[in-house]
N, C-alpha and C. Protein backbone atom coordinates (compact mmCIF):
# COMPACT_ATOMS: atom_id res chain seq x y z
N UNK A 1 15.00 -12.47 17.72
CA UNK A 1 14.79 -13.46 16.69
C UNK A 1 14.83 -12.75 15.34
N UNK A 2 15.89 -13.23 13.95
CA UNK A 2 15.74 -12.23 13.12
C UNK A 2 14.69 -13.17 12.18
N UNK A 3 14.58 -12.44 10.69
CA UNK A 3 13.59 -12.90 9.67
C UNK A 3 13.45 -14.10 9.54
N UNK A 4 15.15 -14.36 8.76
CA UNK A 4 15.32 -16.12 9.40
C UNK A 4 15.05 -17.18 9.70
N UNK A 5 15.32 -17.04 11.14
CA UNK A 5 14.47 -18.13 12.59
C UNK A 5 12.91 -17.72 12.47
N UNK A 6 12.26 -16.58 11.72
CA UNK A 6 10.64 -16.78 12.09
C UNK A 6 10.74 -17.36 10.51
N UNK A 7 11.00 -17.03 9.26
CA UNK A 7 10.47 -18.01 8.71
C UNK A 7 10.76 -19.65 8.90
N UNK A 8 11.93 -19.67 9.28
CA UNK A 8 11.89 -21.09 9.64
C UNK A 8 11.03 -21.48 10.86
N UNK A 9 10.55 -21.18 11.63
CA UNK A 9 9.56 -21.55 12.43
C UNK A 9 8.46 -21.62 11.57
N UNK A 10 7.91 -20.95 11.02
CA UNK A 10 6.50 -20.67 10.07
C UNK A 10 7.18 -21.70 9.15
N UNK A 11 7.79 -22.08 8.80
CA UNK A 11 8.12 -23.04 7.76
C UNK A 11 7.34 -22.25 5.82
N UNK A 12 7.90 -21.28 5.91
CA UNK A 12 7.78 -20.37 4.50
C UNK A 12 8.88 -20.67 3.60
N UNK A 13 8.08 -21.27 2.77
CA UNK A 13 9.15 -21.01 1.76
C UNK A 13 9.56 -20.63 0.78
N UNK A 14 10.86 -20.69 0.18
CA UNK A 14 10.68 -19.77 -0.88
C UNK A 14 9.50 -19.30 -2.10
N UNK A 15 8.94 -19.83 -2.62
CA UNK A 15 7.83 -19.48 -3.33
C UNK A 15 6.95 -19.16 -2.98
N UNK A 16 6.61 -19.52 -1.29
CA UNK A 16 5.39 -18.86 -0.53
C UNK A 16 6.07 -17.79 0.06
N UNK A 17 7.30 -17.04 -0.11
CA UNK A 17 7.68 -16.38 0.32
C UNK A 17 7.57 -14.77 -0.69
N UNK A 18 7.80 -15.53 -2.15
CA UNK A 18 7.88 -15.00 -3.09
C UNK A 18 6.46 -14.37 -3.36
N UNK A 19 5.04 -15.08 -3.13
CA UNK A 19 4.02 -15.07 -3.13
C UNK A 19 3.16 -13.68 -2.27
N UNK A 20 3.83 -13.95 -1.05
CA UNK A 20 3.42 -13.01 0.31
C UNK A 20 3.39 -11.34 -0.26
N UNK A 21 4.76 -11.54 -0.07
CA UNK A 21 5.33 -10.37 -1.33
C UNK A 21 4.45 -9.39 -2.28
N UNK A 22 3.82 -10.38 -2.96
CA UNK A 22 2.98 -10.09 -3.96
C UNK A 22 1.28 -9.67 -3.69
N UNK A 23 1.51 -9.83 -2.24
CA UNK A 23 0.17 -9.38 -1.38
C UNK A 23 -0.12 -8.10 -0.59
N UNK A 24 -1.00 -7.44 -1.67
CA UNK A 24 -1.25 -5.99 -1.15
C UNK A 24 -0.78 -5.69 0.09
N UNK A 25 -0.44 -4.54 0.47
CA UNK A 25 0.14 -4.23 1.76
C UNK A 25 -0.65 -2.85 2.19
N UNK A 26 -0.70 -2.03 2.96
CA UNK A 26 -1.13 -0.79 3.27
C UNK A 26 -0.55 -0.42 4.34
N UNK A 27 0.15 0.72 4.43
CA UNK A 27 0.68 1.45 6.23
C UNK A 27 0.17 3.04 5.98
N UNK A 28 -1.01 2.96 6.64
CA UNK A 28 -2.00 3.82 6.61
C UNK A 28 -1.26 4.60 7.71
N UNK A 29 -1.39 5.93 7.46
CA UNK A 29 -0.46 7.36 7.88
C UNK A 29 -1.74 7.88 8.22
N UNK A 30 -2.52 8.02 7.85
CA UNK A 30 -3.40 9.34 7.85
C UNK A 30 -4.07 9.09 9.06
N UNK A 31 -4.52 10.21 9.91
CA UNK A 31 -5.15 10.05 11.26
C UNK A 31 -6.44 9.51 10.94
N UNK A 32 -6.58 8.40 11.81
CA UNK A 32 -7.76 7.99 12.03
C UNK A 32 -8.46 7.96 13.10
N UNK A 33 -10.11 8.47 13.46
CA UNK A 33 -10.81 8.44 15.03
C UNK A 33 -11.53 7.63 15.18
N UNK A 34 -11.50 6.34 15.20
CA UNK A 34 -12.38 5.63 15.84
C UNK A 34 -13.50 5.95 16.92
N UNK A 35 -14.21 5.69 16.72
CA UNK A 35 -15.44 5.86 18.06
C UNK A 35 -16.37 5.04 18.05
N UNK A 36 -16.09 3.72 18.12
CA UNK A 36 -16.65 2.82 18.42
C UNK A 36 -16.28 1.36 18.10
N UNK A 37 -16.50 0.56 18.94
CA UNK A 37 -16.23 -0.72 18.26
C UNK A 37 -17.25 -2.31 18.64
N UNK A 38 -16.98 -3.56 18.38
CA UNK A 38 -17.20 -4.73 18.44
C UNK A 38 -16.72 -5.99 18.36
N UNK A 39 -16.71 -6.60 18.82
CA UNK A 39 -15.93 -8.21 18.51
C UNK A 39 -16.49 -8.82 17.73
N UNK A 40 -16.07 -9.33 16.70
CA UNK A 40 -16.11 -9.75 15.26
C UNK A 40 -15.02 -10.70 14.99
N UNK A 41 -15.68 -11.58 14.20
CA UNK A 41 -14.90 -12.66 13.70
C UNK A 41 -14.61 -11.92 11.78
N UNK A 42 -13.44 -11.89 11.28
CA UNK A 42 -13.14 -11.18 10.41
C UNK A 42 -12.03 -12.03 9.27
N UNK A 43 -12.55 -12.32 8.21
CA UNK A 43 -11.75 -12.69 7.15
C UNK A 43 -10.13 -12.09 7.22
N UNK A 44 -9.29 -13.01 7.27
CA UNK A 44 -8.03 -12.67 7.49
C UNK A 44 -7.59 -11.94 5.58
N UNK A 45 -8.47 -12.79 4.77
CA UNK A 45 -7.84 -12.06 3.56
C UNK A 45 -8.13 -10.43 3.24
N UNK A 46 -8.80 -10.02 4.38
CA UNK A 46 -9.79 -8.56 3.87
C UNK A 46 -8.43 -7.87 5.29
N UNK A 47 -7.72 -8.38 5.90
CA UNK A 47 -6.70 -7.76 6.27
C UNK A 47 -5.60 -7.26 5.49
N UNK A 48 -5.49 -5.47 4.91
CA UNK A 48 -4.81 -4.90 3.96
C UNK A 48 -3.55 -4.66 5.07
N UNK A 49 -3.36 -4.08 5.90
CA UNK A 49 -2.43 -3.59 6.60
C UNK A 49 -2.09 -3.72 7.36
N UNK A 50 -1.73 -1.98 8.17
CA UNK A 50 -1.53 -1.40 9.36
C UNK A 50 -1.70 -0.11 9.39
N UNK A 51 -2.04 0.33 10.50
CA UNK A 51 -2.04 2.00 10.57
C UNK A 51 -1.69 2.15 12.18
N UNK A 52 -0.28 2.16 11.85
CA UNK A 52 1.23 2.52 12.64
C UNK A 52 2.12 3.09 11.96
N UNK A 53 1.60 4.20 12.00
CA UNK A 53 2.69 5.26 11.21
C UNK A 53 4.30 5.14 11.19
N UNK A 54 4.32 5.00 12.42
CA UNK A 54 6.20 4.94 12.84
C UNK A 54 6.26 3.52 12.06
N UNK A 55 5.89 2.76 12.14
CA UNK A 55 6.39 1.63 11.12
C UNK A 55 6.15 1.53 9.58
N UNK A 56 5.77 2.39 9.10
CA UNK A 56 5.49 2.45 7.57
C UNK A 56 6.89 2.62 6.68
N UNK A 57 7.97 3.40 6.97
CA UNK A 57 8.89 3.41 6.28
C UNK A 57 9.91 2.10 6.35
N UNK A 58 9.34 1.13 7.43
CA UNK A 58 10.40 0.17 6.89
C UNK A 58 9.46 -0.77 6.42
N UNK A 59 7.84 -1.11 6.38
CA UNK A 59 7.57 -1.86 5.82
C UNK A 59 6.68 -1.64 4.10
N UNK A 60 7.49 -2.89 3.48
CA UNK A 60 6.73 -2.62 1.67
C UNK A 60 5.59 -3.68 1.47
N UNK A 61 6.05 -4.62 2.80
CA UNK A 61 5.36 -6.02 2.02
C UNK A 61 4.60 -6.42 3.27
N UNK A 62 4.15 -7.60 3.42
CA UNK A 62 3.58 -8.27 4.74
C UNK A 62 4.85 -9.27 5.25
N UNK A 63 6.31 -9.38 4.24
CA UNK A 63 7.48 -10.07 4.86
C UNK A 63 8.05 -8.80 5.74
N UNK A 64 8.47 -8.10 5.08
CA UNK A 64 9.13 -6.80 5.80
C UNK A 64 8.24 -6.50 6.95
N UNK A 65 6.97 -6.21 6.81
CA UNK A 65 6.11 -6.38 8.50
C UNK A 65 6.56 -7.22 9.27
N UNK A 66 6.69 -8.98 9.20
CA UNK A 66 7.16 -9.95 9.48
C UNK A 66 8.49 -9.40 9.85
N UNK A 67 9.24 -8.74 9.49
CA UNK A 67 10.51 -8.73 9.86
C UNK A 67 10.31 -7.50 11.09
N UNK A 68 10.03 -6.80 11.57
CA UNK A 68 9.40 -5.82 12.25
C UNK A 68 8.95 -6.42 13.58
N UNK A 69 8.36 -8.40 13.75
CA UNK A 69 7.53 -8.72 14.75
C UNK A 69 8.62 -8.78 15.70
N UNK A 70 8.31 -8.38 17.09
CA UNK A 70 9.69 -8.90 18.04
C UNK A 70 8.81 -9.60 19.11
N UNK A 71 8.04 -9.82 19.30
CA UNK A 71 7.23 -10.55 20.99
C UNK A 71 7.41 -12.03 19.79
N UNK A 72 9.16 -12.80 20.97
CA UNK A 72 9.28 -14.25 20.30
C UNK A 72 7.82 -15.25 20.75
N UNK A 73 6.68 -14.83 21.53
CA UNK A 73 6.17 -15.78 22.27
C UNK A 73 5.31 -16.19 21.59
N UNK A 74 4.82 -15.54 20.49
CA UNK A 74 4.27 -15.76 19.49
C UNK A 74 4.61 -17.01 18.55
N UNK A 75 5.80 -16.26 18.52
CA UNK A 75 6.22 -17.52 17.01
C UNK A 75 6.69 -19.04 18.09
N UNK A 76 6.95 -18.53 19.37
CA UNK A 76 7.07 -20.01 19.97
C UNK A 76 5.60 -20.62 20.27
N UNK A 77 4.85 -20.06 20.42
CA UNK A 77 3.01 -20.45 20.28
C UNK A 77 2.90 -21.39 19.56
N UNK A 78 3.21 -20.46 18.17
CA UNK A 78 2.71 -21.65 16.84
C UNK A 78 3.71 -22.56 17.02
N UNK A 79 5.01 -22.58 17.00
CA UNK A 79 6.49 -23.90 17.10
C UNK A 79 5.71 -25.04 17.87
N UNK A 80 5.13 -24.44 19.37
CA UNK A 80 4.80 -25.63 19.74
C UNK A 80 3.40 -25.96 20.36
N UNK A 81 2.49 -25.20 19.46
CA UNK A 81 1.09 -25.66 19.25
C UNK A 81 0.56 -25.50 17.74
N UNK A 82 1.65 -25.59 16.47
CA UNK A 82 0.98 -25.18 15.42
C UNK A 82 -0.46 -25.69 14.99
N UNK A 83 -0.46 -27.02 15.41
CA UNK A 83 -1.96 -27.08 15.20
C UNK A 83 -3.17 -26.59 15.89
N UNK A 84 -2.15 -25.98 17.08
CA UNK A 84 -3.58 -24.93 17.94
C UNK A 84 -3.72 -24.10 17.53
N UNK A 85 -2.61 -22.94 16.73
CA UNK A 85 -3.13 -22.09 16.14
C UNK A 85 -4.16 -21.21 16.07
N UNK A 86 -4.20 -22.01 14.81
CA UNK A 86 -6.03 -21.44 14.32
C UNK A 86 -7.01 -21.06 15.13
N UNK A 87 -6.94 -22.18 16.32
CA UNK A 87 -7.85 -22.37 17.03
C UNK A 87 -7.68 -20.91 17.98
N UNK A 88 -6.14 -20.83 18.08
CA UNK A 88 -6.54 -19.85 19.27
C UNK A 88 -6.45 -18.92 18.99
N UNK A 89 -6.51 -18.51 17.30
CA UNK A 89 -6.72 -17.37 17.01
C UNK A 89 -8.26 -17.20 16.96
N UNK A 90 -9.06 -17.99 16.44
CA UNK A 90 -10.11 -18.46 15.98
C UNK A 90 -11.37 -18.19 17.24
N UNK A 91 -10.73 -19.22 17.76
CA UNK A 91 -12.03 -19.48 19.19
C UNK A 91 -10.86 -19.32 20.52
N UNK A 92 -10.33 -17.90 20.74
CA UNK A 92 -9.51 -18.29 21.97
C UNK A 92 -10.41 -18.31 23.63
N UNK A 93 -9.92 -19.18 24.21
CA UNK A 93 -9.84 -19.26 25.40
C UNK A 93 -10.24 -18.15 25.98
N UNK A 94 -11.62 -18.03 27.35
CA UNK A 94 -11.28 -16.94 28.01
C UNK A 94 -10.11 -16.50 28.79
N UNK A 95 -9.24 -17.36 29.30
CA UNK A 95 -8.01 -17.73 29.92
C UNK A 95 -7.14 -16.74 29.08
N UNK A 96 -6.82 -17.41 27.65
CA UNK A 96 -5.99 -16.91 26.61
C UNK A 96 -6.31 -15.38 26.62
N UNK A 97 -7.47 -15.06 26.22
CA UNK A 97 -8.21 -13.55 25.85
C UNK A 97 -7.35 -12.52 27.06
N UNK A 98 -7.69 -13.05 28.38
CA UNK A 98 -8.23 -12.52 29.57
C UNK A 98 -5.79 -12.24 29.90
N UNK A 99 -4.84 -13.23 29.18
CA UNK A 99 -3.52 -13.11 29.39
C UNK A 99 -3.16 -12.38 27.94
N UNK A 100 -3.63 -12.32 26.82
CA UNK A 100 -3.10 -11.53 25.86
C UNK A 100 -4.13 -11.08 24.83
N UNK A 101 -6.07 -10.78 25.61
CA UNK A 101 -5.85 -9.88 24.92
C UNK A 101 -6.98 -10.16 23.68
N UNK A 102 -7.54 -9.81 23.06
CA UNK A 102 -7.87 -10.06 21.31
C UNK A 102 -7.52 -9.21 20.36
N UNK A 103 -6.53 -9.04 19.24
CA UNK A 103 -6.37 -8.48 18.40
C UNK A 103 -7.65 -7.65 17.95
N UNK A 104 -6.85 -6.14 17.24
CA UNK A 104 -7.43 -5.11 17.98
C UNK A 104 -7.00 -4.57 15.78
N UNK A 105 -8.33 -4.50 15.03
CA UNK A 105 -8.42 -3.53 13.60
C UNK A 105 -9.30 -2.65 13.59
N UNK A 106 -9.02 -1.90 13.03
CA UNK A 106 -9.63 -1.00 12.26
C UNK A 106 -10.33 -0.58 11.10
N UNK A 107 -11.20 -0.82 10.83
CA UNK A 107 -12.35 -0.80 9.52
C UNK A 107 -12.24 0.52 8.77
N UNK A 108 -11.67 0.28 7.53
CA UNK A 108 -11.53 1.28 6.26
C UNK A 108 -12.04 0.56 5.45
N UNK A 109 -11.90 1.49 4.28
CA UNK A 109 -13.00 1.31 2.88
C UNK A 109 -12.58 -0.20 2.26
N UNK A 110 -11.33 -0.39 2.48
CA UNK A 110 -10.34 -1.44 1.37
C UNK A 110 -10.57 -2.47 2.42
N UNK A 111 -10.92 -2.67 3.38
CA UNK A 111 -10.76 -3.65 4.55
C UNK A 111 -10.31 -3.61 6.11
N UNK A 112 -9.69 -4.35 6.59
CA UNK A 112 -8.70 -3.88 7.93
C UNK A 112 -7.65 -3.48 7.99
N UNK A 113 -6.85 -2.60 9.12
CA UNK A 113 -5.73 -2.84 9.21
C UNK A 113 -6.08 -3.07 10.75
N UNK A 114 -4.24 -3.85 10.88
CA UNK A 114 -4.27 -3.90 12.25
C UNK A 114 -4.00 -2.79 12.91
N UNK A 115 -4.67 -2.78 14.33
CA UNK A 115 -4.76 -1.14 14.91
C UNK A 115 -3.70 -0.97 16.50
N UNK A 116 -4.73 -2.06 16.99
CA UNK A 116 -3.69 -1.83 18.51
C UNK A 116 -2.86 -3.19 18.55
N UNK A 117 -3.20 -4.05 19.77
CA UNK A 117 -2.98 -5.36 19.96
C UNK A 117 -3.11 -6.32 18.42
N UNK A 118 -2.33 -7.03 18.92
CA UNK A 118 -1.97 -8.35 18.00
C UNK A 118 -1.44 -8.24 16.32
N UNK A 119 -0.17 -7.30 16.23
CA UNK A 119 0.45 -7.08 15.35
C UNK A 119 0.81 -8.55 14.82
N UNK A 120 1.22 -9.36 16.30
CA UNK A 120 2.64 -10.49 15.67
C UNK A 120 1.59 -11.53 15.03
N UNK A 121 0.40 -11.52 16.20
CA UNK A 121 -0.79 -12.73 16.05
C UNK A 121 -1.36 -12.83 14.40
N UNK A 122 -1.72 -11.57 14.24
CA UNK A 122 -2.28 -11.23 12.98
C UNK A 122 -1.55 -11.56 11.89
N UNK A 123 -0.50 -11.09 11.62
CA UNK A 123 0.71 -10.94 10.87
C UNK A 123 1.32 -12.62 10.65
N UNK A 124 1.35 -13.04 11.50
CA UNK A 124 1.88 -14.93 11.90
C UNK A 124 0.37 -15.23 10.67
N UNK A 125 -0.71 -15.42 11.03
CA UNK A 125 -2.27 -16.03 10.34
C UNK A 125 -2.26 -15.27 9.19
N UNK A 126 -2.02 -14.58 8.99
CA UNK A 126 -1.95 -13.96 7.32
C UNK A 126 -1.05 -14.62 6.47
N UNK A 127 0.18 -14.91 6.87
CA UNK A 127 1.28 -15.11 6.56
C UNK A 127 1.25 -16.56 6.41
N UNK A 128 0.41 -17.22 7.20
CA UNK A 128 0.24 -19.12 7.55
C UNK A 128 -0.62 -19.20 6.67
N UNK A 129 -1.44 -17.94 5.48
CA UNK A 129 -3.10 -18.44 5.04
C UNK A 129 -4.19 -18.35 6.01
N UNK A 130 -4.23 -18.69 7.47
CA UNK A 130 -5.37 -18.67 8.01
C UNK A 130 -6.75 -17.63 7.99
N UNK A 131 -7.74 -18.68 7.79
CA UNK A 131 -8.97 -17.85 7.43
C UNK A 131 -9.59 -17.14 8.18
N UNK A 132 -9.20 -17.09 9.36
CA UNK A 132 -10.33 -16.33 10.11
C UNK A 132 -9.78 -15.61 11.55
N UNK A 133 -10.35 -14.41 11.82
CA UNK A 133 -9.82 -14.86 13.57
C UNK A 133 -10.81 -13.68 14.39
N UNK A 134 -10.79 -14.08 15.55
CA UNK A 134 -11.85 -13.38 16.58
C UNK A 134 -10.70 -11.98 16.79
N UNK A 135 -11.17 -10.65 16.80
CA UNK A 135 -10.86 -9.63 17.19
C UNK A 135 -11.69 -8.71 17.43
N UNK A 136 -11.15 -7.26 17.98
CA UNK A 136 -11.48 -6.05 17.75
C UNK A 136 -11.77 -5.40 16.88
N UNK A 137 -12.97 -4.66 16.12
CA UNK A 137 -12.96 -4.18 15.11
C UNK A 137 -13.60 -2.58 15.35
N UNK A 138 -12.21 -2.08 15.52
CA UNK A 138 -12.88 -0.37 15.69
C UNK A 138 -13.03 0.13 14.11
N UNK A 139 -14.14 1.38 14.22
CA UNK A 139 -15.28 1.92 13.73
C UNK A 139 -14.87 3.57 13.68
N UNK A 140 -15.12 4.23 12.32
CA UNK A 140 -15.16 5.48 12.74
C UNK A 140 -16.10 6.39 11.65
C-alpha cells in the first residue's frame, strides 16, 4: 500500500496534511536500557517519536513515518471500523490485546517514543488526532 491509498483511507487532507508536517518529530538513535515497565493509558500528543534507529534516515516528519507503515491490516481496521478505532486503541479487547498485542513506548524527557509493537497503530491515532491509547510504557 503506498502513501497515497493510506492517506486516502485516513481521509487526510491537504491542509491536515500540511499541518502533520509541522509536528515535532524525533528518531531517537541513541541507545536506550529500559528496565522496567507498565500499562498506561498515555496522551497521544506527548508522543514525540521513535527510537528505531534503522528508520531515522528516511523519516523527517510523522507523514514520512506514515510512509514507512507496511502491516495493511491496520489501515484496513480503521477503513472498516473507523468508528471503532479509538475504542480499540483506547479500551482494547482482551481478545484484540491477547491477537496483536498493546503498543509498546518508551519514556524520555520530551515524552514518548514508540519502542516495540504498534508502530502502524500509534502512528494511524496521531495522525487521526486521537487522544489517548492503552500501551506499554517502558522505563529506564
Amino acid at each position: 500500500m503506498n502513501i497515497d491509498e493510506k492517506i486516502k483511507i485516513l481521509g487526510l487532507t491537504p491542509l491536515v496534511q500540511e499541518k502533520i508536517k509541522m509536528i515535532d518529530f524525533i528518531c531517537y538513535k541513541d541507545d536506550l536500557n529500559p528496565n522496567n515497565y507498565s500499562v498506561d493509558t498515555i496522551f497521544l500528543d506527548d508522543l514525540v517519536g521513535t527510537y528505531r534507529s534503522h528508520e531515522c534516515n528516511l523519516s523527517t516528519n510523522w507523514l514520512t513515518y506514515l510512509e514507512q507503515t507496511r502491516k495493511g491490516i491496520f489501515f484496513e481496521t480503521y477503513k472498516n471500523r473507523n468508528c471503532d478505532f479509538e475504542r480499540f486503541l483506547l479500551q482494547p479487547t482482551q481478545e484484540e490485546i491477547d491477537q496483536y498485542g498493546l503498543p509498546e513506548v518508551v519514556k524520555i524527557e520530551k515524552g514518548y517514543l514508540i519502542y516495540e509493537q504498534g508502530k502502524h497503530r500509534l502512528t494511524i491515532a496521531k495522525l487521526l488526532g486521537i487522544e489517548a491509547a492503552k500501551v506499554i510504557v517502558h522505563r529506564y
